[in-house]
Protein backbone atom coordinates (compact mmCIF):
# COMPACT_ATOMS: atom_id res chain seq x y z
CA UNK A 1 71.24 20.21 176.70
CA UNK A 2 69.15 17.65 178.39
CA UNK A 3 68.18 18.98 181.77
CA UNK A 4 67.27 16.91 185.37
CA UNK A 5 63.33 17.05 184.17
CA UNK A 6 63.27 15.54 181.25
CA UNK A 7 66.02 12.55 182.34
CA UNK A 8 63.62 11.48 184.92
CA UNK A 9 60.64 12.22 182.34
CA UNK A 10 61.24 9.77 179.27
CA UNK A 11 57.56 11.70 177.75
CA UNK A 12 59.24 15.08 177.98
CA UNK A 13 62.04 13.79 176.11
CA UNK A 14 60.71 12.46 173.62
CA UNK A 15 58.25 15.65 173.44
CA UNK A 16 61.92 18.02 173.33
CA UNK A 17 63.32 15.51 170.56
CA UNK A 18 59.72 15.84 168.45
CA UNK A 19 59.94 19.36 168.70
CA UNK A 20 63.37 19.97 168.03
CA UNK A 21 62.84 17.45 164.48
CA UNK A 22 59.27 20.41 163.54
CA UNK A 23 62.07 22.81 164.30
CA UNK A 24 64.51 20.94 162.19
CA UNK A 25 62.13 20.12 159.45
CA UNK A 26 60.99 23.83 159.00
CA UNK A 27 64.61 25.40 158.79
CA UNK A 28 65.49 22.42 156.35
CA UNK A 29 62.51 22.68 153.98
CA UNK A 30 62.80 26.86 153.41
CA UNK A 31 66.86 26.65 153.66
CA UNK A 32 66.11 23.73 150.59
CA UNK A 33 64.29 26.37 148.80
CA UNK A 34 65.89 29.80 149.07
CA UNK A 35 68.95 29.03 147.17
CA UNK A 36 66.76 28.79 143.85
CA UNK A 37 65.63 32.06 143.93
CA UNK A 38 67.62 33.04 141.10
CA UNK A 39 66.69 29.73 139.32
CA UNK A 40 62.85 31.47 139.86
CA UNK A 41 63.99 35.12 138.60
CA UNK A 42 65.38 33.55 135.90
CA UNK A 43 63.32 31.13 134.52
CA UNK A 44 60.92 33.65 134.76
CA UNK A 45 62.66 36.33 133.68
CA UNK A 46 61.88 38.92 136.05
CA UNK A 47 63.53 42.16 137.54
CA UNK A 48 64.40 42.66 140.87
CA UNK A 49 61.35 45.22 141.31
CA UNK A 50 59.47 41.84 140.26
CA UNK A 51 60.91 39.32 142.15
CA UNK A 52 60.18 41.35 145.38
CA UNK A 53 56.97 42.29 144.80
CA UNK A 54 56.40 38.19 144.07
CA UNK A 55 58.58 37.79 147.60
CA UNK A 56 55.85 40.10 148.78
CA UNK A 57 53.66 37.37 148.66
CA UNK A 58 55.46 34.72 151.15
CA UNK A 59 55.54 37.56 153.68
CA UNK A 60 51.51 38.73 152.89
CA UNK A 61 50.87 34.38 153.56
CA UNK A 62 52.28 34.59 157.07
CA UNK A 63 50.54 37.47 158.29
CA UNK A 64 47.82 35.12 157.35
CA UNK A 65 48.98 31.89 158.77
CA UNK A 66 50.65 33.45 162.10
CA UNK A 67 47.03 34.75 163.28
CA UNK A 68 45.28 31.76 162.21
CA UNK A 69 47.86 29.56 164.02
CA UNK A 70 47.20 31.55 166.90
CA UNK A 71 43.51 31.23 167.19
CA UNK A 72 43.90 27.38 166.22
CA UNK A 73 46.77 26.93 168.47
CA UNK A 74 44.67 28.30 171.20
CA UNK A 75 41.37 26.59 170.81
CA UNK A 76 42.26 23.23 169.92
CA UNK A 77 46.49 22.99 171.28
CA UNK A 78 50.09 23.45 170.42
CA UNK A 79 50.12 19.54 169.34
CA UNK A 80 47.33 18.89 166.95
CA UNK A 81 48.44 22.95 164.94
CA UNK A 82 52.01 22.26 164.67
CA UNK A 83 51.09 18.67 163.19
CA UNK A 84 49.28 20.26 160.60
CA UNK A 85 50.75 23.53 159.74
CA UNK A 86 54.47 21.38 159.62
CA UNK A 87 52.71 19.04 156.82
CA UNK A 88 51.09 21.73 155.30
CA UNK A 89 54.63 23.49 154.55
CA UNK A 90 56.22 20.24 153.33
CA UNK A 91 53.82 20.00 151.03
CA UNK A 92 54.23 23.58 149.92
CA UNK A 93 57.79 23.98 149.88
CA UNK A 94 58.12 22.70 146.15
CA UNK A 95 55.66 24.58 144.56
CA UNK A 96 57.34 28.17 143.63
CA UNK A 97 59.72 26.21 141.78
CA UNK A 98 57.00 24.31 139.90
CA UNK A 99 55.35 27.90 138.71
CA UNK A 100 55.32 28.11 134.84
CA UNK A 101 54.15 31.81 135.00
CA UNK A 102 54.58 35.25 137.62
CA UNK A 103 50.69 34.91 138.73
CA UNK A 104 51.29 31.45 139.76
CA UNK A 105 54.90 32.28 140.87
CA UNK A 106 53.77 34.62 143.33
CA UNK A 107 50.52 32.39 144.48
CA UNK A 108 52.58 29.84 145.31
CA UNK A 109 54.58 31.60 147.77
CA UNK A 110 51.78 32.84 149.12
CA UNK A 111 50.51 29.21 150.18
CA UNK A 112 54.53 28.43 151.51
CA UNK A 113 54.40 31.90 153.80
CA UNK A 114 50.89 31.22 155.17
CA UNK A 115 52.30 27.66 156.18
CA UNK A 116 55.54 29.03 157.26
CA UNK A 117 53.35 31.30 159.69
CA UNK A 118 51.31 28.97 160.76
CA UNK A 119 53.91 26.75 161.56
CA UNK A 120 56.31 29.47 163.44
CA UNK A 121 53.50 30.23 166.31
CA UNK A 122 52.76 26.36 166.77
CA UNK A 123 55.62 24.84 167.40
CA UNK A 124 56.96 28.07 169.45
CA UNK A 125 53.82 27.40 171.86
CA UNK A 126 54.40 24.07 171.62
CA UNK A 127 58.85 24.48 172.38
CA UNK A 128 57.41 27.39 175.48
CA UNK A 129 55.31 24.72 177.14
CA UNK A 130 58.44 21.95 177.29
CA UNK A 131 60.51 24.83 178.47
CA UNK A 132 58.03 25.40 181.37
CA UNK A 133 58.28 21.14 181.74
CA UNK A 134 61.91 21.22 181.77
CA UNK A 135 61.92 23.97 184.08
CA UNK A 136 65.26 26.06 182.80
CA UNK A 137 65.04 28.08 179.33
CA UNK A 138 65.87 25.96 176.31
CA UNK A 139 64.52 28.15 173.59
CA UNK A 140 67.99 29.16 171.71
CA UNK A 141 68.41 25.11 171.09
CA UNK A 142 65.27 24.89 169.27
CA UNK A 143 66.20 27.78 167.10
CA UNK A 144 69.37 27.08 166.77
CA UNK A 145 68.37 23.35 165.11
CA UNK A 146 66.71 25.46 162.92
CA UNK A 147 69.31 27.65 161.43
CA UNK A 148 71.43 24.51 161.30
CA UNK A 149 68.63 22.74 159.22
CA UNK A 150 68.58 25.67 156.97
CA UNK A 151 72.06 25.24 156.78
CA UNK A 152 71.86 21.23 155.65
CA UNK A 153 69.58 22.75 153.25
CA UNK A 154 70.89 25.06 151.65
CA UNK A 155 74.51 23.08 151.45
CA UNK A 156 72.53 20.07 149.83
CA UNK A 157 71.37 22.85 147.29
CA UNK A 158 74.59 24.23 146.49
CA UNK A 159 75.73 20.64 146.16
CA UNK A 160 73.10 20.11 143.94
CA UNK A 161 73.94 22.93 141.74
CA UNK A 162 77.87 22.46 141.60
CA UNK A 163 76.70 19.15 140.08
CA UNK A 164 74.60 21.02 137.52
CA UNK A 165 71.25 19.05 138.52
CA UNK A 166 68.09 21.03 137.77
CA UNK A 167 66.74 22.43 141.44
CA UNK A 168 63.38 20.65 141.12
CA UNK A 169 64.36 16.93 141.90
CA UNK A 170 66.66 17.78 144.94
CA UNK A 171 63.96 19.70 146.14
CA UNK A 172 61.69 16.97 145.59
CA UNK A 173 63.28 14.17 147.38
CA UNK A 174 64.34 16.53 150.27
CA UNK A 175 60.85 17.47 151.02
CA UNK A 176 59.65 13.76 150.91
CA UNK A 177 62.39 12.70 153.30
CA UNK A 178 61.29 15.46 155.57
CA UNK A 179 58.09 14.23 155.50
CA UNK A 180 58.48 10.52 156.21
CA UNK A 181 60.49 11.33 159.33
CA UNK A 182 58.00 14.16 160.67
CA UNK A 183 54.66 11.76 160.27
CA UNK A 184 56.75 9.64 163.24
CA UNK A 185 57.87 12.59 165.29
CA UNK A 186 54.80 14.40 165.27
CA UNK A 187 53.50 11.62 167.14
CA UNK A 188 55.61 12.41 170.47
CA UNK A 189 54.98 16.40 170.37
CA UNK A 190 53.75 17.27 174.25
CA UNK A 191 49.83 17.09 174.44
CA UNK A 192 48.87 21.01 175.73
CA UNK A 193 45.04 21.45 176.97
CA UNK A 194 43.60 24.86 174.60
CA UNK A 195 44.45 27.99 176.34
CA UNK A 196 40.29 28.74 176.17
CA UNK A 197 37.25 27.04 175.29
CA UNK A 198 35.41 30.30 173.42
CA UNK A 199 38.26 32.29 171.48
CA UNK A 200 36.60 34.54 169.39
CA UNK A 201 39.11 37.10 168.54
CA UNK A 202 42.33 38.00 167.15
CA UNK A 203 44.73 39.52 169.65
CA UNK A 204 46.62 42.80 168.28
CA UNK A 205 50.26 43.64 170.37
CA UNK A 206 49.46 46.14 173.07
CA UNK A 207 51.02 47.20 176.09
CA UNK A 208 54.71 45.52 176.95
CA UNK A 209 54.34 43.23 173.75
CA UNK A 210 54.23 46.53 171.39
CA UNK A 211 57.45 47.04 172.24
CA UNK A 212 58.92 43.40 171.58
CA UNK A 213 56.83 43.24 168.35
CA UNK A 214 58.70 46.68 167.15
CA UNK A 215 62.30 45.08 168.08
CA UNK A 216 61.07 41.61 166.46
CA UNK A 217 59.80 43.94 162.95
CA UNK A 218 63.55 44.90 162.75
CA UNK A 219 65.22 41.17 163.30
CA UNK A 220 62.66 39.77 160.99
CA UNK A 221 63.52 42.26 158.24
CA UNK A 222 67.36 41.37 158.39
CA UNK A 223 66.76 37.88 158.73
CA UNK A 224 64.17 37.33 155.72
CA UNK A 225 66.08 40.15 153.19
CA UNK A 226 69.29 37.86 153.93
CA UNK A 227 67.45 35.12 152.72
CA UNK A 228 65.57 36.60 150.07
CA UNK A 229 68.79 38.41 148.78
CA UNK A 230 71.80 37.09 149.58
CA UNK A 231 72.22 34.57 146.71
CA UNK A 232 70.49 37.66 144.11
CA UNK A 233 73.14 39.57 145.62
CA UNK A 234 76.37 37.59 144.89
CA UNK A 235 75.38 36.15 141.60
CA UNK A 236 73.76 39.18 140.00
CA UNK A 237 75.98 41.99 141.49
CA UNK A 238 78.84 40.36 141.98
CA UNK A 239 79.41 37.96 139.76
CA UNK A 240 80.18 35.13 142.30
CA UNK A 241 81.30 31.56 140.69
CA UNK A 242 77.87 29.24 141.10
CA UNK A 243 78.67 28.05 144.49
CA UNK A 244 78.81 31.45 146.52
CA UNK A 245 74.83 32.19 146.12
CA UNK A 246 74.18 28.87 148.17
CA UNK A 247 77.17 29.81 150.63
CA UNK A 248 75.86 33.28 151.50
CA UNK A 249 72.62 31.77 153.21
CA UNK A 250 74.73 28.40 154.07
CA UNK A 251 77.41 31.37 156.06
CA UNK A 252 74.36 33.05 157.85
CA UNK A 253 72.56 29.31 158.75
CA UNK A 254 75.65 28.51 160.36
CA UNK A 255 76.61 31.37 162.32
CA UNK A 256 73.25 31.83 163.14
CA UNK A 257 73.32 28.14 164.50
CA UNK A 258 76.54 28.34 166.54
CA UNK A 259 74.64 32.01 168.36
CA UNK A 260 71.28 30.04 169.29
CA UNK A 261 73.46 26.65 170.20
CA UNK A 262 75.36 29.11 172.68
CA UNK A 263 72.65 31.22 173.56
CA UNK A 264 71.17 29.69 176.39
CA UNK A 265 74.42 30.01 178.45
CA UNK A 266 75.57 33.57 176.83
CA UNK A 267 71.90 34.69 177.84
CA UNK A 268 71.96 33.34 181.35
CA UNK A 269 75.22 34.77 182.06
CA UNK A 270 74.70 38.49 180.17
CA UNK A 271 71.08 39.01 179.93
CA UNK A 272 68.69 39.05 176.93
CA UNK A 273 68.59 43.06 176.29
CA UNK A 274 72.65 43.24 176.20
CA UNK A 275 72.93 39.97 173.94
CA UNK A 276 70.54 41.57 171.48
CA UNK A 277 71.78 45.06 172.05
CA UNK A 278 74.96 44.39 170.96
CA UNK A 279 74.91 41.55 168.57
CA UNK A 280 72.72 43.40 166.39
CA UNK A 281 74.81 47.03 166.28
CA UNK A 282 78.20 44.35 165.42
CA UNK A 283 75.99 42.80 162.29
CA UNK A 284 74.78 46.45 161.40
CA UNK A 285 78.76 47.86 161.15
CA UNK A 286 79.72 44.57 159.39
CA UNK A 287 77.65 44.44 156.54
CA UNK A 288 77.71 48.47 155.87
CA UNK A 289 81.34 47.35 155.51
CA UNK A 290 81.11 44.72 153.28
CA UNK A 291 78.56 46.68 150.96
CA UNK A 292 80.49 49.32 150.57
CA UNK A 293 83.91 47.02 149.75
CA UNK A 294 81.79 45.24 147.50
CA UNK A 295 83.85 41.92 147.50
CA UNK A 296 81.98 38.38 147.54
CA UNK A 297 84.33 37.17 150.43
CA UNK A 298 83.68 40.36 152.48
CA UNK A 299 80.09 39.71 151.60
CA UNK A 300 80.36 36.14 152.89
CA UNK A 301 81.71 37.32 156.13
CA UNK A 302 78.92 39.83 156.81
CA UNK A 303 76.02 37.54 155.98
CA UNK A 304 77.41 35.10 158.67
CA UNK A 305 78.21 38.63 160.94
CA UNK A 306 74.40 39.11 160.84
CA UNK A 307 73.28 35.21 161.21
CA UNK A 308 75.38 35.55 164.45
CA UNK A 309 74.54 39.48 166.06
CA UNK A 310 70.79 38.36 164.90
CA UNK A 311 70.90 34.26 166.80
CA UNK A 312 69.19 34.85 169.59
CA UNK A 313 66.39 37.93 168.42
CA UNK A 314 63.53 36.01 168.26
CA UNK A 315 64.43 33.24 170.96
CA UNK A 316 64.88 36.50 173.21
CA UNK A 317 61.82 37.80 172.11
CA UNK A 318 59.62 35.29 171.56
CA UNK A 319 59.97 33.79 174.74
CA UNK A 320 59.64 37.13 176.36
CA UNK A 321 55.94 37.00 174.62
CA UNK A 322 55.17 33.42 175.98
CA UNK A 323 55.90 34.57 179.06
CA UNK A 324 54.18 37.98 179.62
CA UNK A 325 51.20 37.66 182.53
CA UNK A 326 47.79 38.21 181.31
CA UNK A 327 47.97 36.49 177.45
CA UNK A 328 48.01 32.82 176.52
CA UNK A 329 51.53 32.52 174.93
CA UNK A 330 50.36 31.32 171.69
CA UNK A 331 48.52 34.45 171.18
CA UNK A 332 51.24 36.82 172.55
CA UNK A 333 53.57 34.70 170.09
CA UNK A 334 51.37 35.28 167.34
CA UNK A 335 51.03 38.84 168.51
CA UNK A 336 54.47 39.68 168.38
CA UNK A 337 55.04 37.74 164.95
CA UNK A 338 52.27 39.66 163.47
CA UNK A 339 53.95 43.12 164.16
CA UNK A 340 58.14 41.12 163.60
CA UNK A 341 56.58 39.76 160.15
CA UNK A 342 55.81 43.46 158.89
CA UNK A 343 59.65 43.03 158.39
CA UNK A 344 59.33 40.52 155.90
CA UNK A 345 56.20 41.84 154.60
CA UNK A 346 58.03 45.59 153.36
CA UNK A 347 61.14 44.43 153.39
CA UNK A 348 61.54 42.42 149.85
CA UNK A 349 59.75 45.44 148.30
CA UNK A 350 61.42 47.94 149.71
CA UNK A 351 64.63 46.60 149.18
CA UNK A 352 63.66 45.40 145.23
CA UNK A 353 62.28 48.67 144.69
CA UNK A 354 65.42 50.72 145.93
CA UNK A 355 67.83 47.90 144.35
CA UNK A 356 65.70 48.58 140.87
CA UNK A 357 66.32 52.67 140.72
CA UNK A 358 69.57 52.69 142.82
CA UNK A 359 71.27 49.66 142.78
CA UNK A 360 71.08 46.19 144.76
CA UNK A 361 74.03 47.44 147.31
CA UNK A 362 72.15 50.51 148.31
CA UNK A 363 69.11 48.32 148.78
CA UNK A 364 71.00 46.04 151.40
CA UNK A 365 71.76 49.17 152.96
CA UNK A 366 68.13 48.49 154.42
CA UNK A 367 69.34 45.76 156.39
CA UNK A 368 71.68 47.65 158.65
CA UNK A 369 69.56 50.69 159.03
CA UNK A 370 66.77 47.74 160.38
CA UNK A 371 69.87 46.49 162.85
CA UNK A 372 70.72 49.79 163.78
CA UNK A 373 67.45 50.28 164.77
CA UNK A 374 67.35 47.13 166.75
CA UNK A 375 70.20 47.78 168.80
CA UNK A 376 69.32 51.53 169.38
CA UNK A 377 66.02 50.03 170.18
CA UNK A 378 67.19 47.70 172.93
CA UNK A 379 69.61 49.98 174.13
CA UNK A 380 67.14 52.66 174.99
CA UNK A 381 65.04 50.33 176.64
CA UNK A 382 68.14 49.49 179.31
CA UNK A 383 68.80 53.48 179.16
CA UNK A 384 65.44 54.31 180.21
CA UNK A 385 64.42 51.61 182.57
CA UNK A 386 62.19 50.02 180.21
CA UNK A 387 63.98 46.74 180.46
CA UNK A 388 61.88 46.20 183.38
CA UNK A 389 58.82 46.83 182.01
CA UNK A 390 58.86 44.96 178.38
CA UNK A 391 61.52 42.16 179.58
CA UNK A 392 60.30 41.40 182.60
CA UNK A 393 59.58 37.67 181.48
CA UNK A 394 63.29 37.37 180.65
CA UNK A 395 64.31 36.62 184.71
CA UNK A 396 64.29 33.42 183.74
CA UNK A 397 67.07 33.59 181.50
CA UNK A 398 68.96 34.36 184.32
């Protein structure tokens, strides 16, 4: 939605359009890749227990790349990070596939997470400070053009595959389209002066932001074991025809983009805490549903269930960081990430290493005990009063 500000502002429009493509581009080039993680495991031959140790690595990258980004972000600008850290993933996006051998396998995600996190606090710094421009909360849209890039991505994947093409020269040519069309965008993101001069220091969560990283740990663990698992999941277990591994993230990109494309208006009108609140305890019934009918069309259906309860998590919550008094927002963003990415840091192990002794269902079952925790989570904050302390940066949802 294009709001009164950036009409009579042609610069802050095309700063919301550049942003919106880094969005874009991001959601594209990872939704492009996670449909060939069973093309990894099995040209590699590995067992689940392997694969999510090696998935271990994307997550261990970001917890690199989301600090770094902050520190960056802050000393030198939202514009001149993002421009780098979105290039930087491009580049990596391609190179799991690439990996003749486990070592290199898991290195290679390693480079693609730090990237990923590096990219995630820039342009969320760089998509706060139009919001502040534009002067109403637009957050949900950028996200949202992110699921629905992962969703391009992962349907041009599952295209790909139907056709039986090998998953390397898709990948290829999607990643240098990307690129081509972000070296012009990049060129219109919003110029933002360095939140300080002498950074010299990481900053941990503490105070209100501990409890937004805690709810963020729990989104971030649903959202990256869907990814990570999904196609694993329908393939492997269920024995899905070679379209429905693409589909499952494809159901969860979309539903996840029709939440965040709504969200704006659904927050203004109910809140941020009751949006989240419930969304999240509607995915956690749905997929402890569909894992225990054990169907690939009821498994479908809960993957999207949990794209939509989960839409608006981490707009809610990240813009909540950007605007809590007292911390530049790129360094309350890359706060809050730091603590939310511990999701995707135990999560593929956790859920490998239950999946390898009990069973790849049972391991899923991690998923909804992270969105019941969520939604228990947010609910005790409105129980308690708390909303007012943590959310208090959410009034302008309203």
């Amino acid at each position: 939605m294009i709001t009164q500000a950036s009409v009579r502002d042609p610069r802050l429009s095309l700063a919301r359009c550049a942003t919106s493509w880094v969005f874009f581009a991001n959601g594209a080039a990872l939704g492009s890749w996670v449909p060939h993680i069973p093309d990894a495991k099995q040209a590699l031959d590995l067992g689940e227990g392997a694969l999510g140790l090696a998935l271990l690595g994307m997550a261990a990258g970001s917890l690199v790349g989301l600090p770094l980004s902050g520190f960056f972000t802050a000393k030198f600008g939202s514009r001149k990070t993002t421009t780098a850290a979105i290039l930087a993933l491009l580049v990596a996006t391609p190179l799991p596939l690439l990996a003749p051998s486990l070592p290199v396998f898991a290195a290679a995600l390693i480079l693609l997470g730090t990237a990923n996190g590096a990219v995630d606090v820039a342009m969320n710094a760089q998509a706060i400070a139009i919001e502040a421009r534009a002067g109403r909360a637009i957050m949900s849209s950028f996200h949202g053009l992110f699921s629905a890039a992962g969703l391009v991505g992962a349907a041009v994947a599952g295209a790909a595959m139907n056709f039986g093409i090998r998953a390397v020269p898709p990948l290829l040519a999607s990643v240098a389209l990307l690129s081509c069309v972000t070296l012009v965008a990049v060129r219109f993101l919003q110029p933002t002066e360095p939140a300080a001069a002498h950074i010299t220091q990481f900053h941990l969560p503490r105070g209100p932001l501990i409890a937004l990283g805690v709810l963020t740990l729990g989104s971030l663990l649903a959202e990256g074991a869907i990814g990570d698992w999904s196609a694993v999941y329908l393939r492997d277990d269920l024995g899905a025809d070679a379209g429905y591994p693409a589909l499952g993230f494809a159901g969860f990109s979309l539903a996840m983009a029709i939440g965040r494309f709504a969200g704006n208006r659904m927050l203004r009108r109910y809140g941020g805490p009751l949006v989240l609140g419930l969304g999240t305890a509607m995915a956690a019934l749905m997929i402890t549903a569909a894992l225990i009918a054990s169907m690939p069309l009821a498994a479908l259906i809960s993957f999207a269930a949990v794209g939509l309860g989960l839409a608006n998590a981490v707009p809610i919550l990240f813009s909540a960081a950007g605007r809590m008094p007292g911390t530049p927002p790129e360094l309350a963003i890359a706060a809050v990430s730091i603590t939310g990415y511990f999701g995707f840091l135990f999560g593929p192990p956790a859920i490998g290493l239950v999946a390898e002794r009990f069973g790849l269902a049972t391991g899923l079952g991690v998923i909804a005990l992270a969105l019941a925790v969520v939604s228990l989570g947010t609910a005790g904050a409105l129980s308690e009063g708390a909303e007012k302390r943590w959310m208090v940066s959410l009034s302008a949802w309203k």
